[in-house]
PDB file of N, CA and C in Angstrom:
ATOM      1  N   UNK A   1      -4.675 -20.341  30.632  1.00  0.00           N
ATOM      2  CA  UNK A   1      -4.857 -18.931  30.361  1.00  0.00           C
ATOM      3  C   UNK A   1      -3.534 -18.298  29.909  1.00  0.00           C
ATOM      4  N   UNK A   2      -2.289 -18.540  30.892  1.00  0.00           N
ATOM      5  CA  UNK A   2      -0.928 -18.298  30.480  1.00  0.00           C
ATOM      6  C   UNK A   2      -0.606 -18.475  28.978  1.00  0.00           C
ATOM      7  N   UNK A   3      -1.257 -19.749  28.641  1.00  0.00           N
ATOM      8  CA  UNK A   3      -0.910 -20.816  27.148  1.00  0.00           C
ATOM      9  C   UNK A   3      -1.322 -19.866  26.379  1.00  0.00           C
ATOM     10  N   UNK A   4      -2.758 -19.215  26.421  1.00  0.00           N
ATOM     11  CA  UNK A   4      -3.465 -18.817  25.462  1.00  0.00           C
ATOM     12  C   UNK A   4      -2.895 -17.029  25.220  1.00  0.00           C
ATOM     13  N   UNK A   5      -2.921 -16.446  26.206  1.00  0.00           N
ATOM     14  CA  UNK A   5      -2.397 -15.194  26.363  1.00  0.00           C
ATOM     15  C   UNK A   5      -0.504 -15.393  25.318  1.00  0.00           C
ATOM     16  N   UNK A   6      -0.004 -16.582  25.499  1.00  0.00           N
ATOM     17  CA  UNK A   6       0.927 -16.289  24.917  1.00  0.00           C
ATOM     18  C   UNK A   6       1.364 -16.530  23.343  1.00  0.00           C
ATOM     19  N   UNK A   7      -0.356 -17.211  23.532  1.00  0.00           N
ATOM     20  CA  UNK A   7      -0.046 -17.730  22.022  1.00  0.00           C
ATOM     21  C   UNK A   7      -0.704 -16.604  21.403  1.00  0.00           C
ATOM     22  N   UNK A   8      -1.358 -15.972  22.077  1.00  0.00           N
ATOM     23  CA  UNK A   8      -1.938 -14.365  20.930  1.00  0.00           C
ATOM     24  C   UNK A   8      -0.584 -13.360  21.015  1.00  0.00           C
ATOM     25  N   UNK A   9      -0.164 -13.259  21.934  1.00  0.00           N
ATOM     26  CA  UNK A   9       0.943 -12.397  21.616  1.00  0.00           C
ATOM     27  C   UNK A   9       2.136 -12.553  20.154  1.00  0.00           C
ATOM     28  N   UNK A  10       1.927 -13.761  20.541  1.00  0.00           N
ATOM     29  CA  UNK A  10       3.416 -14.625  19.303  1.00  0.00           C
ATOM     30  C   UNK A  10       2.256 -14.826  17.757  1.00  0.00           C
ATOM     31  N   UNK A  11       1.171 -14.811  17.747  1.00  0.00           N
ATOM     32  CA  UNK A  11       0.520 -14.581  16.732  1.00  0.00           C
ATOM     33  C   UNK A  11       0.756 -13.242  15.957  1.00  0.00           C
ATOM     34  N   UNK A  12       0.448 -12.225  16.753  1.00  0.00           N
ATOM     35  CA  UNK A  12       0.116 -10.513  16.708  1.00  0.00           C
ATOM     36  C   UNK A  12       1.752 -10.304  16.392  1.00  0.00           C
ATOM     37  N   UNK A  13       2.791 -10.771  17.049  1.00  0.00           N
ATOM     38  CA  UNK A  13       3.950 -10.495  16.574  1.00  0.00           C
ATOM     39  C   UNK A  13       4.168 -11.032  15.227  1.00  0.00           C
ATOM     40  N   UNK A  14       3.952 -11.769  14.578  1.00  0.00           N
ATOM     41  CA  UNK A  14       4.213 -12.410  13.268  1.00  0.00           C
ATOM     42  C   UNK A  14       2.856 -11.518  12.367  1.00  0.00           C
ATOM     43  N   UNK A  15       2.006 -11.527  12.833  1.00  0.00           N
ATOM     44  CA  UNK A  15       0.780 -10.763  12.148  1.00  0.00           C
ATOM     45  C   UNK A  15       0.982  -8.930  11.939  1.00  0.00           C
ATOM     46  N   UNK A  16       1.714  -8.178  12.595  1.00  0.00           N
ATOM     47  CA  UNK A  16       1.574  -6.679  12.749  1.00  0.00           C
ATOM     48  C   UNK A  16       2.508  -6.031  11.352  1.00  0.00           C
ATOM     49  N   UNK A  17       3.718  -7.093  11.434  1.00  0.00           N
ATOM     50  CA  UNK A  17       4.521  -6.637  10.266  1.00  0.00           C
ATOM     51  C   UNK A  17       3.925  -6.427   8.724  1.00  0.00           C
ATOM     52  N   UNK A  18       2.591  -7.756   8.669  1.00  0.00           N
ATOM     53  CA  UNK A  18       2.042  -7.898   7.359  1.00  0.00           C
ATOM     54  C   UNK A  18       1.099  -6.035   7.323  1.00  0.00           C
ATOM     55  N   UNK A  19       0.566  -5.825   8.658  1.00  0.00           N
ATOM     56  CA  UNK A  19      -0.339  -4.680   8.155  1.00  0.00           C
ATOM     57  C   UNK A  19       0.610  -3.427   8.064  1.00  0.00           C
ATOM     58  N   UNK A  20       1.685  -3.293   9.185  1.00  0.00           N
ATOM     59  CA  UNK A  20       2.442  -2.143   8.881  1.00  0.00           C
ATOM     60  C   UNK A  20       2.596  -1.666   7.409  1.00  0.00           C
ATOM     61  N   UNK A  21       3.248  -2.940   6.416  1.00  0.00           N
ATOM     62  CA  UNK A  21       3.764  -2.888   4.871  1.00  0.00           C
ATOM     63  C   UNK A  21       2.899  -1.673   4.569  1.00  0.00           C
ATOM     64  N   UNK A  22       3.270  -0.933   3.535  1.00  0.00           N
ATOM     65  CA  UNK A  22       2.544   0.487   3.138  1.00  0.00           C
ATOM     66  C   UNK A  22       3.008   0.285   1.674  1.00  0.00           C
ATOM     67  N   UNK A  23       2.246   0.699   1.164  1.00  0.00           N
ATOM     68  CA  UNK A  23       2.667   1.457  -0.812  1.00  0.00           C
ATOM     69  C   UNK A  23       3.403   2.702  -0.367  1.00  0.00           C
ATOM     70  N   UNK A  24       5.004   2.347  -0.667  1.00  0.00           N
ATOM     71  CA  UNK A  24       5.547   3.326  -0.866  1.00  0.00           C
ATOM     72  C   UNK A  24       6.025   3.810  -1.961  1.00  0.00           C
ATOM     73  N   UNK A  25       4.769   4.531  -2.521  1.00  0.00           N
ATOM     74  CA  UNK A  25       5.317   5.100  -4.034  1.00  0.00           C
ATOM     75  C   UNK A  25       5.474   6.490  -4.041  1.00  0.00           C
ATOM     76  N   UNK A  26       6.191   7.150  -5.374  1.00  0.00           N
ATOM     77  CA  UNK A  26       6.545   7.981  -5.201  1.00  0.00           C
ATOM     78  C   UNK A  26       5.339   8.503  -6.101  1.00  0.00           C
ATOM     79  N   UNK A  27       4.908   9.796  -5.216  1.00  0.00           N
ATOM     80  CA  UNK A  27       3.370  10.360  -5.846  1.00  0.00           C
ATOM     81  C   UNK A  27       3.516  11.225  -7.050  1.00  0.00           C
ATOM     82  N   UNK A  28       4.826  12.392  -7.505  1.00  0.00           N
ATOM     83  CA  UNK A  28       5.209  13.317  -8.170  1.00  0.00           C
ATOM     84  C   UNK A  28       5.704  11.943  -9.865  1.00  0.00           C
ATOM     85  N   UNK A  29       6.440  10.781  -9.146  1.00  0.00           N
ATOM     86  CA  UNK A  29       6.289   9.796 -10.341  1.00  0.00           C
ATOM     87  C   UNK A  29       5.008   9.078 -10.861  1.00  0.00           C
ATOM     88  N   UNK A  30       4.215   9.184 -10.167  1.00  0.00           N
ATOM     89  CA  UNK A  30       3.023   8.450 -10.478  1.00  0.00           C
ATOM     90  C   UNK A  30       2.165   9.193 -10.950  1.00  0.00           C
ATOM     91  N   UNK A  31       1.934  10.836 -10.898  1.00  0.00           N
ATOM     92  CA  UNK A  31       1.297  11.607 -11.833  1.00  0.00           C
ATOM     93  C   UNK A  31       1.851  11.905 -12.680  1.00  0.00           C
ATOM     94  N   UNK A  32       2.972  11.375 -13.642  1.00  0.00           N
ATOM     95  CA  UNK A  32       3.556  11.126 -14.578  1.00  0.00           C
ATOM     96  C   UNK A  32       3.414  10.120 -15.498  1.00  0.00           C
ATOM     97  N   UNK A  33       3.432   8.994 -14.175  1.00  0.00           N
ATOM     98  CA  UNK A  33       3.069   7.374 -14.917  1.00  0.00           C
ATOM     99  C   UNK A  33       1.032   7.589 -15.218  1.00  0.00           C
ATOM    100  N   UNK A  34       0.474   8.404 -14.551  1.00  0.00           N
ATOM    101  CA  UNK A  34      -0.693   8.322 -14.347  1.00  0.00           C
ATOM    102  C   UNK A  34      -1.611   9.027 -16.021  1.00  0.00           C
ATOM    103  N   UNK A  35      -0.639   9.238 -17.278  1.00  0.00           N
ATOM    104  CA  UNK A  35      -1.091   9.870 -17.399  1.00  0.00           C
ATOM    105  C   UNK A  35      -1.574   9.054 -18.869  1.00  0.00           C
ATOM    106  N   UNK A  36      -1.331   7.358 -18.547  1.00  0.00           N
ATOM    107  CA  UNK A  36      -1.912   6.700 -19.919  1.00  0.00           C
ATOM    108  C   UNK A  36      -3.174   6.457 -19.199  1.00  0.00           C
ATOM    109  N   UNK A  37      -3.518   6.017 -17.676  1.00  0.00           N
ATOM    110  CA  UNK A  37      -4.327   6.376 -17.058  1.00  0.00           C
ATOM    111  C   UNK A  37      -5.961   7.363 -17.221  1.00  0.00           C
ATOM    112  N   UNK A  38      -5.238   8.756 -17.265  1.00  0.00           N
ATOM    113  CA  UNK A  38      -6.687   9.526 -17.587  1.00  0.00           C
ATOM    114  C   UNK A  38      -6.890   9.370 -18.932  1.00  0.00           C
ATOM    115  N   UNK A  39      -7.025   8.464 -19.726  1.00  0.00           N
ATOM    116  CA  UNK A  39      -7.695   8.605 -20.536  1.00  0.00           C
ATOM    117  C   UNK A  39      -9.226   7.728 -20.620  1.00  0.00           C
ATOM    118  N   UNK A  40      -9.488   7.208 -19.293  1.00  0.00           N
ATOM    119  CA  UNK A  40     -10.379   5.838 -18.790  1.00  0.00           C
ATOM    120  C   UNK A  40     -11.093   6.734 -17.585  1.00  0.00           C
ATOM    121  N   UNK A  41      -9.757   7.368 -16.682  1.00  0.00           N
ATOM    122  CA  UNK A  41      -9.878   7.101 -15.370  1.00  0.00           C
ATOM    123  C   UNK A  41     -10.188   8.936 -14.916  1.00  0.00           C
ATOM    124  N   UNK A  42      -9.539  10.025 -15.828  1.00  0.00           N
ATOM    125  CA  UNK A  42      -9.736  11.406 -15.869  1.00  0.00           C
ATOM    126  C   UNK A  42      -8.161  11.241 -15.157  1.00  0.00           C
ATOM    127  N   UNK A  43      -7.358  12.579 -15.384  1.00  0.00           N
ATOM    128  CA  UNK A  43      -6.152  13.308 -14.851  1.00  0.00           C
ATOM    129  C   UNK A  43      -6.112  12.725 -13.467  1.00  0.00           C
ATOM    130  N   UNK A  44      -6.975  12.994 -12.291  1.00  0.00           N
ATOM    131  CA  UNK A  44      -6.860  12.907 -11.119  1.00  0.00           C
ATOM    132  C   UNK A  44      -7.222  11.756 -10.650  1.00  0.00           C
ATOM    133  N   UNK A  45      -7.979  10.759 -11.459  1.00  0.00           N
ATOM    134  CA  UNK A  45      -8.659   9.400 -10.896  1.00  0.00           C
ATOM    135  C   UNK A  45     -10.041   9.759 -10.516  1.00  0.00           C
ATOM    136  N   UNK A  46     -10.913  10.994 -10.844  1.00  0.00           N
ATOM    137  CA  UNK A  46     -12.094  11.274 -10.437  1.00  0.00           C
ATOM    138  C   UNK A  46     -12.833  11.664 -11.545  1.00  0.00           C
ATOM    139  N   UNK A  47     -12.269  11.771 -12.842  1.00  0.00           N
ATOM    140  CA  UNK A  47     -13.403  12.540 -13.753  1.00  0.00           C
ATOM    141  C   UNK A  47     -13.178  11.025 -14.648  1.00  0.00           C
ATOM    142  N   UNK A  48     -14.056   9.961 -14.419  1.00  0.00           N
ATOM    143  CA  UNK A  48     -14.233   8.777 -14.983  1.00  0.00           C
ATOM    144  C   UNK A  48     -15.061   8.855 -16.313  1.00  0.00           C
ATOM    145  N   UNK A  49     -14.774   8.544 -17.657  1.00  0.00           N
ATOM    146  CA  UNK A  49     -15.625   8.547 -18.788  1.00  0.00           C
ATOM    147  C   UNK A  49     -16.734   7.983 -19.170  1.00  0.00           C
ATOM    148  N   UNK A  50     -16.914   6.984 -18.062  1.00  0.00           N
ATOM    149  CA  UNK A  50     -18.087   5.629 -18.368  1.00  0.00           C
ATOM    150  C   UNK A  50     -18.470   5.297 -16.816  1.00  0.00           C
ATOM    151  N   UNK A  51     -19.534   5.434 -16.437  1.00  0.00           N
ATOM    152  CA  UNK A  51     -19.805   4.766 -15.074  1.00  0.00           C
ATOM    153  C   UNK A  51     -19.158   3.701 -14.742  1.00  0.00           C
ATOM    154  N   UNK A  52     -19.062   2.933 -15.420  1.00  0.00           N
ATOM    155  CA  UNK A  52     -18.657   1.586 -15.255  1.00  0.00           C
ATOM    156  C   UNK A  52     -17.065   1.599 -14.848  1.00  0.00           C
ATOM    157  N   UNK A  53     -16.211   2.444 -15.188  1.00  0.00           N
ATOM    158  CA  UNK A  53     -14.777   2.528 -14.719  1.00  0.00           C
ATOM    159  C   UNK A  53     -14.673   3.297 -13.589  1.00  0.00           C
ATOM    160  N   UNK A  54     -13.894   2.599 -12.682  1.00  0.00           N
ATOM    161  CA  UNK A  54     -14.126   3.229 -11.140  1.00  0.00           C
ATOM    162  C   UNK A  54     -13.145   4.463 -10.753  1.00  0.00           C
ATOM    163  N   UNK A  55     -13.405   5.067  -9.942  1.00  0.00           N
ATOM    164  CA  UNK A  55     -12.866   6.494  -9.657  1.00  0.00           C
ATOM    165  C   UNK A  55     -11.703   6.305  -8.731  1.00  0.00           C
ATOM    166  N   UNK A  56     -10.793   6.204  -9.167  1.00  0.00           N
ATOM    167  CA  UNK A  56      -9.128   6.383  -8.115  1.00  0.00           C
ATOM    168  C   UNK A  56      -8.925   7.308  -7.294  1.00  0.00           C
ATOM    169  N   UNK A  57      -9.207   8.029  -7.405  1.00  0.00           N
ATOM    170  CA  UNK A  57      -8.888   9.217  -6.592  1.00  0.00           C
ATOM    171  C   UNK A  57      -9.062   9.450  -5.154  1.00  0.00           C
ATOM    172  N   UNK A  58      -8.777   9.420  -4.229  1.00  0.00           N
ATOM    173  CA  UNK A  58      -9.012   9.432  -2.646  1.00  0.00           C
ATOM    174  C   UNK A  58      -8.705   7.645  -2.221  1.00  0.00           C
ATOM    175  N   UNK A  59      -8.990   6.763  -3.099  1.00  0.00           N
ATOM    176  CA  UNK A  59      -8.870   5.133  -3.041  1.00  0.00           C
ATOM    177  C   UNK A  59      -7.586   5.112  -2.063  1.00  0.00           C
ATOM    178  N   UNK A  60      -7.534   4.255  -1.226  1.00  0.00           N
ATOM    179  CA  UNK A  60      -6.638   3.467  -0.009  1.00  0.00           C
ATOM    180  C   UNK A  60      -5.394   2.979  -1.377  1.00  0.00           C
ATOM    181  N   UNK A  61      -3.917   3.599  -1.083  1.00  0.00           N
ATOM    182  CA  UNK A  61      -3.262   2.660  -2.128  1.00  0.00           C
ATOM    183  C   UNK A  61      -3.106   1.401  -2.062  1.00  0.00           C
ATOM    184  N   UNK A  62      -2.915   0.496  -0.800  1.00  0.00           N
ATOM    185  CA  UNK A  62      -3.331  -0.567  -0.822  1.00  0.00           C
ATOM    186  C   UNK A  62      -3.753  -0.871  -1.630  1.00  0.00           C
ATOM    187  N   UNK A  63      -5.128  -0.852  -1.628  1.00  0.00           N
ATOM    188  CA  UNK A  63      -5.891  -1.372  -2.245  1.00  0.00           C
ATOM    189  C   UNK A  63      -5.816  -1.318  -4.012  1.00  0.00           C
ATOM    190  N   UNK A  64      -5.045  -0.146  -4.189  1.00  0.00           N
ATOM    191  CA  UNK A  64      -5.339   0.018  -5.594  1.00  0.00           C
ATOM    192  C   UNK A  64      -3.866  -0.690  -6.464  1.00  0.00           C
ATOM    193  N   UNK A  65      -2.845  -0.847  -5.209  1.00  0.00           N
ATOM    194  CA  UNK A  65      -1.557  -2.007  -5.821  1.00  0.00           C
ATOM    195  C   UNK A  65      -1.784  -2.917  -5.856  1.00  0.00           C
ATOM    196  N   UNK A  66      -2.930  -3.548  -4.872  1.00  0.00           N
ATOM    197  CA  UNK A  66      -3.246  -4.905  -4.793  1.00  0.00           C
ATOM    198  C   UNK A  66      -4.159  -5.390  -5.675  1.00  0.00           C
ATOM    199  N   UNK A  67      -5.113  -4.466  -6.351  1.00  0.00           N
ATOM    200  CA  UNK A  67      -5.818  -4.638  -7.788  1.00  0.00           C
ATOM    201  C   UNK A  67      -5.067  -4.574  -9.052  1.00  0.00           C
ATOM    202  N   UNK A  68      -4.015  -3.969  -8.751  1.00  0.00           N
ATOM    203  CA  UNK A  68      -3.188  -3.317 -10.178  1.00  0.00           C
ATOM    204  C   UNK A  68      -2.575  -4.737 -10.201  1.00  0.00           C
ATOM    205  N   UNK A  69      -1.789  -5.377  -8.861  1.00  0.00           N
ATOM    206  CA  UNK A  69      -1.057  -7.009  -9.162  1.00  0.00           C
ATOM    207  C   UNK A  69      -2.136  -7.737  -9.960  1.00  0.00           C
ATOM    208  N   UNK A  70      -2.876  -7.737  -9.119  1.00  0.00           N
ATOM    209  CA  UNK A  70      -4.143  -8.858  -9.606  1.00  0.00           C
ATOM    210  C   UNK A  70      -4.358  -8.892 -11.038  1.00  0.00           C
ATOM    211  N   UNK A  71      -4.730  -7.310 -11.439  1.00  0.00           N
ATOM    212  CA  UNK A  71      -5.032  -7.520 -13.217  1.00  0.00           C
ATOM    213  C   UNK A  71      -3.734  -7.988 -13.832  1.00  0.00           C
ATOM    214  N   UNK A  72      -2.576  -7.672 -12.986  1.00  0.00           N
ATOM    215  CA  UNK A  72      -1.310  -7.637 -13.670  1.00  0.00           C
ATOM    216  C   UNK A  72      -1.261  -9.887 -13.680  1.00  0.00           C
ATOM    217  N   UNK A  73      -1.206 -10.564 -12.740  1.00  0.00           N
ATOM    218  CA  UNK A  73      -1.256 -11.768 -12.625  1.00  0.00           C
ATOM    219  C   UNK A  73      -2.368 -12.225 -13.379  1.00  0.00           C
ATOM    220  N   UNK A  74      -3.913 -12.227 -13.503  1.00  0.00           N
ATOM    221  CA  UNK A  74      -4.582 -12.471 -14.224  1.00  0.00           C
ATOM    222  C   UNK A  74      -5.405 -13.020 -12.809  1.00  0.00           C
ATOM    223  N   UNK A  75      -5.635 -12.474 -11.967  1.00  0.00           N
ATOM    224  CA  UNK A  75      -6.156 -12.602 -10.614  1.00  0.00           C
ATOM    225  C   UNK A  75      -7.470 -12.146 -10.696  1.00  0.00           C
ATOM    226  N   UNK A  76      -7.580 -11.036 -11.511  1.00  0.00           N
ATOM    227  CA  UNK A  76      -8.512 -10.731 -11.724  1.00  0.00           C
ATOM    228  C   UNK A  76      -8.935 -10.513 -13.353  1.00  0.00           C
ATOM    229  N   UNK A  77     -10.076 -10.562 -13.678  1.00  0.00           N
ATOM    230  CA  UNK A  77      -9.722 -10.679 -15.181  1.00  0.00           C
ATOM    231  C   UNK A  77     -10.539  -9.370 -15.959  1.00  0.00           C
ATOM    232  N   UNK A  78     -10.167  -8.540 -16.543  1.00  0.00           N
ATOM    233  CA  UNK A  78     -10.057  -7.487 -17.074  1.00  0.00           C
ATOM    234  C   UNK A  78      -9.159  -7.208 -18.275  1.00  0.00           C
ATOM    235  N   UNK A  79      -9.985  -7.590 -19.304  1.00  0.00           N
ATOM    236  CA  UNK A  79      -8.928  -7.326 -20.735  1.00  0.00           C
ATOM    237  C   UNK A  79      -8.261  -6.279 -21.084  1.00  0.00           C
ATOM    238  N   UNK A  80      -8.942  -5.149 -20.677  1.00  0.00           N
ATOM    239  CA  UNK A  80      -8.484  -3.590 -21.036  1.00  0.00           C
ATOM    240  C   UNK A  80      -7.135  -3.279 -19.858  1.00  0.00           C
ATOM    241  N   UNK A  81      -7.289  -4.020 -18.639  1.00  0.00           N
ATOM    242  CA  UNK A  81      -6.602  -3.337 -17.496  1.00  0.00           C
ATOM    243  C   UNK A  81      -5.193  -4.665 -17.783  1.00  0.00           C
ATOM    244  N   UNK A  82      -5.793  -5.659 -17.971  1.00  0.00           N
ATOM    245  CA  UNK A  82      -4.635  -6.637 -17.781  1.00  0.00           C
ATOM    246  C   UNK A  82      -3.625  -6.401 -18.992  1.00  0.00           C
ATOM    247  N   UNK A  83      -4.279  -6.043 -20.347  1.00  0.00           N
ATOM    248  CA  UNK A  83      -3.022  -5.025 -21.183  1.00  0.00           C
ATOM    249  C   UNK A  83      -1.903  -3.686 -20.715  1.00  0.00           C
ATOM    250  N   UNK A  84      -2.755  -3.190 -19.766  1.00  0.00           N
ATOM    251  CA  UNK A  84      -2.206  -1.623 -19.471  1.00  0.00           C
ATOM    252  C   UNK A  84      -0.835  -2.659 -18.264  1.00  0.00           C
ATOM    253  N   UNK A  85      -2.165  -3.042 -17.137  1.00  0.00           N
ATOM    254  CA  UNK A  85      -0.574  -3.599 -16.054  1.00  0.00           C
ATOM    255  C   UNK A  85       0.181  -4.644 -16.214  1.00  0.00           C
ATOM    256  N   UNK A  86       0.226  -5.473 -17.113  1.00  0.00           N
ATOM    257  CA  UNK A  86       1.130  -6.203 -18.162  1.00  0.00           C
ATOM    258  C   UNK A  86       2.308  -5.571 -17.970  1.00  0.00           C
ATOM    259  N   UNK A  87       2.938  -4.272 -18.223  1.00  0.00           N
ATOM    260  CA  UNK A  87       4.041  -3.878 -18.192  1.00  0.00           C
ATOM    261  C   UNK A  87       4.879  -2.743 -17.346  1.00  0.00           C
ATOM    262  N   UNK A  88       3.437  -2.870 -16.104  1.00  0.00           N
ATOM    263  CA  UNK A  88       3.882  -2.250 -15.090  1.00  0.00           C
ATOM    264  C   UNK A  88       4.964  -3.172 -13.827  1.00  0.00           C
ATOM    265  N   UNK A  89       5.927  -2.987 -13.625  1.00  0.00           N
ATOM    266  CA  UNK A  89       6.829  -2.805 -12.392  1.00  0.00           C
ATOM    267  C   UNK A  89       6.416  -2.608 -11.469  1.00  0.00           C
ATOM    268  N   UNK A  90       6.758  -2.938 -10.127  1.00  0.00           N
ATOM    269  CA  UNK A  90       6.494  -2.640  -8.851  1.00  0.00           C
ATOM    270  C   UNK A  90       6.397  -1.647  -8.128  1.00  0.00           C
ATOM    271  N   UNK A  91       7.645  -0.896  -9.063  1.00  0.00           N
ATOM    272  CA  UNK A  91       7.323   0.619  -8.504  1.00  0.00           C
ATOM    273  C   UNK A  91       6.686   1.380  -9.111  1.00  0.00           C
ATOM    274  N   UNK A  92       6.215   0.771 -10.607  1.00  0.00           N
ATOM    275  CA  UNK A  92       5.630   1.591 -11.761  1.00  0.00           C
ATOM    276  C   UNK A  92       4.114   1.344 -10.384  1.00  0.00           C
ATOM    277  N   UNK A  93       3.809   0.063 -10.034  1.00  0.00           N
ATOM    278  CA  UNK A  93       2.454  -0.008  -9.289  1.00  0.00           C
ATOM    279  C   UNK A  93       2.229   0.973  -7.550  1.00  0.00           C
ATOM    280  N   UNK A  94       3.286   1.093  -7.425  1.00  0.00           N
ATOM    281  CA  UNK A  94       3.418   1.896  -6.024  1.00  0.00           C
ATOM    282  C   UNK A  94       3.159   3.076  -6.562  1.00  0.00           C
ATOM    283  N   UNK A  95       4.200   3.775  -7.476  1.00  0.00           N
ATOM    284  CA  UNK A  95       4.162   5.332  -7.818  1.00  0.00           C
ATOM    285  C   UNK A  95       2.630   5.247  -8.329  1.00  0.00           C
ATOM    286  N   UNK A  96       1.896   4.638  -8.695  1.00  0.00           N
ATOM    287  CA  UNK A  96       0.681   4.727  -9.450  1.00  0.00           C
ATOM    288  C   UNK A  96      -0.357   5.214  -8.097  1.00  0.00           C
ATOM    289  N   UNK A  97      -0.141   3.468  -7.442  1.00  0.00           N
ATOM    290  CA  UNK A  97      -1.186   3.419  -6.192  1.00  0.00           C
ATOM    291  C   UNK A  97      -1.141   4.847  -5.236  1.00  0.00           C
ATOM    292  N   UNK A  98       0.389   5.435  -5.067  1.00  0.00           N
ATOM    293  CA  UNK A  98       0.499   6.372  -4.112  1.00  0.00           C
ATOM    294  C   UNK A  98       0.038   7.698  -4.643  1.00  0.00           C
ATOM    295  N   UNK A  99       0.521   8.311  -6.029  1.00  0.00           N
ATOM    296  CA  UNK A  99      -0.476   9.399  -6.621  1.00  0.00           C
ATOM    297  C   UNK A  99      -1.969   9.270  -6.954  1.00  0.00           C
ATOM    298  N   UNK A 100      -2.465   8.434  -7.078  1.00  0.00           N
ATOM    299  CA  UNK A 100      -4.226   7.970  -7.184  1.00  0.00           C
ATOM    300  C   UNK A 100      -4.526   8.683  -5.311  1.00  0.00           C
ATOM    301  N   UNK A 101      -4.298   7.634  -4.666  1.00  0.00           N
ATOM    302  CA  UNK A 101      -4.161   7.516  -3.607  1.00  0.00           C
ATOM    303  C   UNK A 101      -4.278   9.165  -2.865  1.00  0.00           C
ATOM    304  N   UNK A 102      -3.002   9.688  -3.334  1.00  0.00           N
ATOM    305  CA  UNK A 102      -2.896  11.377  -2.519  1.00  0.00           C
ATOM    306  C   UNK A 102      -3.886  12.388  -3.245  1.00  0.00           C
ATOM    307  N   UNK A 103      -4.665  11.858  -4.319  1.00  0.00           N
ATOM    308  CA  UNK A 103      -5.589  12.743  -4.852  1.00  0.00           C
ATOM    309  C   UNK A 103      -7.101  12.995  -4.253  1.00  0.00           C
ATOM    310  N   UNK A 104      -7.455  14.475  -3.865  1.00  0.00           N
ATOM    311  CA  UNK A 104      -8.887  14.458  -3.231  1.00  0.00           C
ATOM    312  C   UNK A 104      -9.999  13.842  -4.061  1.00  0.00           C
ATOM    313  N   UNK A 105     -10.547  12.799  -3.516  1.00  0.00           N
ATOM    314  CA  UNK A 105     -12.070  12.359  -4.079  1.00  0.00           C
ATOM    315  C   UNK A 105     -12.809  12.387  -3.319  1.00  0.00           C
ATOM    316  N   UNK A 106     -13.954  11.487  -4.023  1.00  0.00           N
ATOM    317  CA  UNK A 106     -15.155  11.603  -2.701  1.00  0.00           C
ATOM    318  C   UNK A 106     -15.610  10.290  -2.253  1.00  0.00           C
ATOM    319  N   UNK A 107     -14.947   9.424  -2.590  1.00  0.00           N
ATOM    320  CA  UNK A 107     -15.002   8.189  -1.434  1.00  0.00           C
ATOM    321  C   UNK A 107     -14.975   8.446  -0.198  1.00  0.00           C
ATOM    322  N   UNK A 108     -16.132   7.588   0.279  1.00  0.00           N
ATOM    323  CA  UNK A 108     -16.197   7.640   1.581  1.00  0.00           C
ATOM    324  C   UNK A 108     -16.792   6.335   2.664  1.00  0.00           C
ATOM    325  N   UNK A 109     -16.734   6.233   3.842  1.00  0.00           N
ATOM    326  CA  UNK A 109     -17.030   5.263   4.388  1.00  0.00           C
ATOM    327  C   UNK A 109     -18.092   5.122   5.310  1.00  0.00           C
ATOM    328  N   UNK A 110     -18.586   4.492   5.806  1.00  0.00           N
ATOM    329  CA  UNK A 110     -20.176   4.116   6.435  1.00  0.00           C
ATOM    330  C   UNK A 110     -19.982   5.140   7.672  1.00  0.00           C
ATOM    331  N   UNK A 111     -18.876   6.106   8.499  1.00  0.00           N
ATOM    332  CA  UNK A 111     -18.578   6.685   9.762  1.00  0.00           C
ATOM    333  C   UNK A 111     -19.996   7.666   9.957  1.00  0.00           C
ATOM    334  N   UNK A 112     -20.344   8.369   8.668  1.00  0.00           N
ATOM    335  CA  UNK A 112     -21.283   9.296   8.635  1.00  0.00           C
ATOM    336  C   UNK A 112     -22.270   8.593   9.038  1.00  0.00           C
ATOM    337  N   UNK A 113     -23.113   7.250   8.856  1.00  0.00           N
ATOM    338  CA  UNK A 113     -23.910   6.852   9.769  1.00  0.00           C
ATOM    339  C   UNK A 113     -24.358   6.803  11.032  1.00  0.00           C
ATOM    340  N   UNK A 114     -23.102   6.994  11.558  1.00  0.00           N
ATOM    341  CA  UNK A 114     -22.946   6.787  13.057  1.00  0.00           C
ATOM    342  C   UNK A 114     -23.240   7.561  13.672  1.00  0.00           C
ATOM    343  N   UNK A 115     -23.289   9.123  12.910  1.00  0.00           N
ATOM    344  CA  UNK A 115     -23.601  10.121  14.141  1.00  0.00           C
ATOM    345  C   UNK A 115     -24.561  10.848  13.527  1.00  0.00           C
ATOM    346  N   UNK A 116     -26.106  10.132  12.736  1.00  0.00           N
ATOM    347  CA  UNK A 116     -27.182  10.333  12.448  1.00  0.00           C
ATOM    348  C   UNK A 116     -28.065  10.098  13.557  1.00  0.00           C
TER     349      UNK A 116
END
């Protein structure tokens, strides 16, 4: 029991640092960088031109640096997107992820179920 209790601790210690990491971009640069952006995505990441292109706006930045690498590596494959992040930088992808990110949308998550 000792064994096991100590081997989750020394796990969770090597494991906590990976979730702490945050997109730290700068949001006032990224509605700057954001602005080859609205022409797909709308000004704010919410007024999208085509159903089919997804709405940034309120999006976890996480999530939206970790898509921006992906098209950028070829992780994911997207002809239109893997041209645009082709020549984005790391911080060009933070300042991006973090102004998308600080913008009100209407994403939302399953919580409203819960108290039906």
């Amino acid at each position: 029991m000792i064994l096991r209790t100590a081997s989750t601790l020394v796990l969770l210690a090597f494991a906590l640092p990976a979730f702490a990491v945050g997109v730290k971009g700068n949001v006032a640069a990224g509605a700057e960088k954001a602005k080859t952006c609205a022409s797909c995505h709308g000004p704010t990441g919410n007024e999208s031109l085509d159903d089919t292109y997804p709405k940034l706006a309120g999006q976890h930045p996480e999530y939206l640096a970790k898509a921006l690498q992906e098209y950028k590596s070829g992780a994911r494959a997207n002809a239109i997107m893997a041209g645009f992040s082709a020549a984005l930088s790391d911080e060009d992808i933070n300042d991006l992820s973090a102004y998308f990110g600080s913008q009100k949308g209407d994403l939302h998550d399953l919580s409203e179920i819960d108290k039906r």
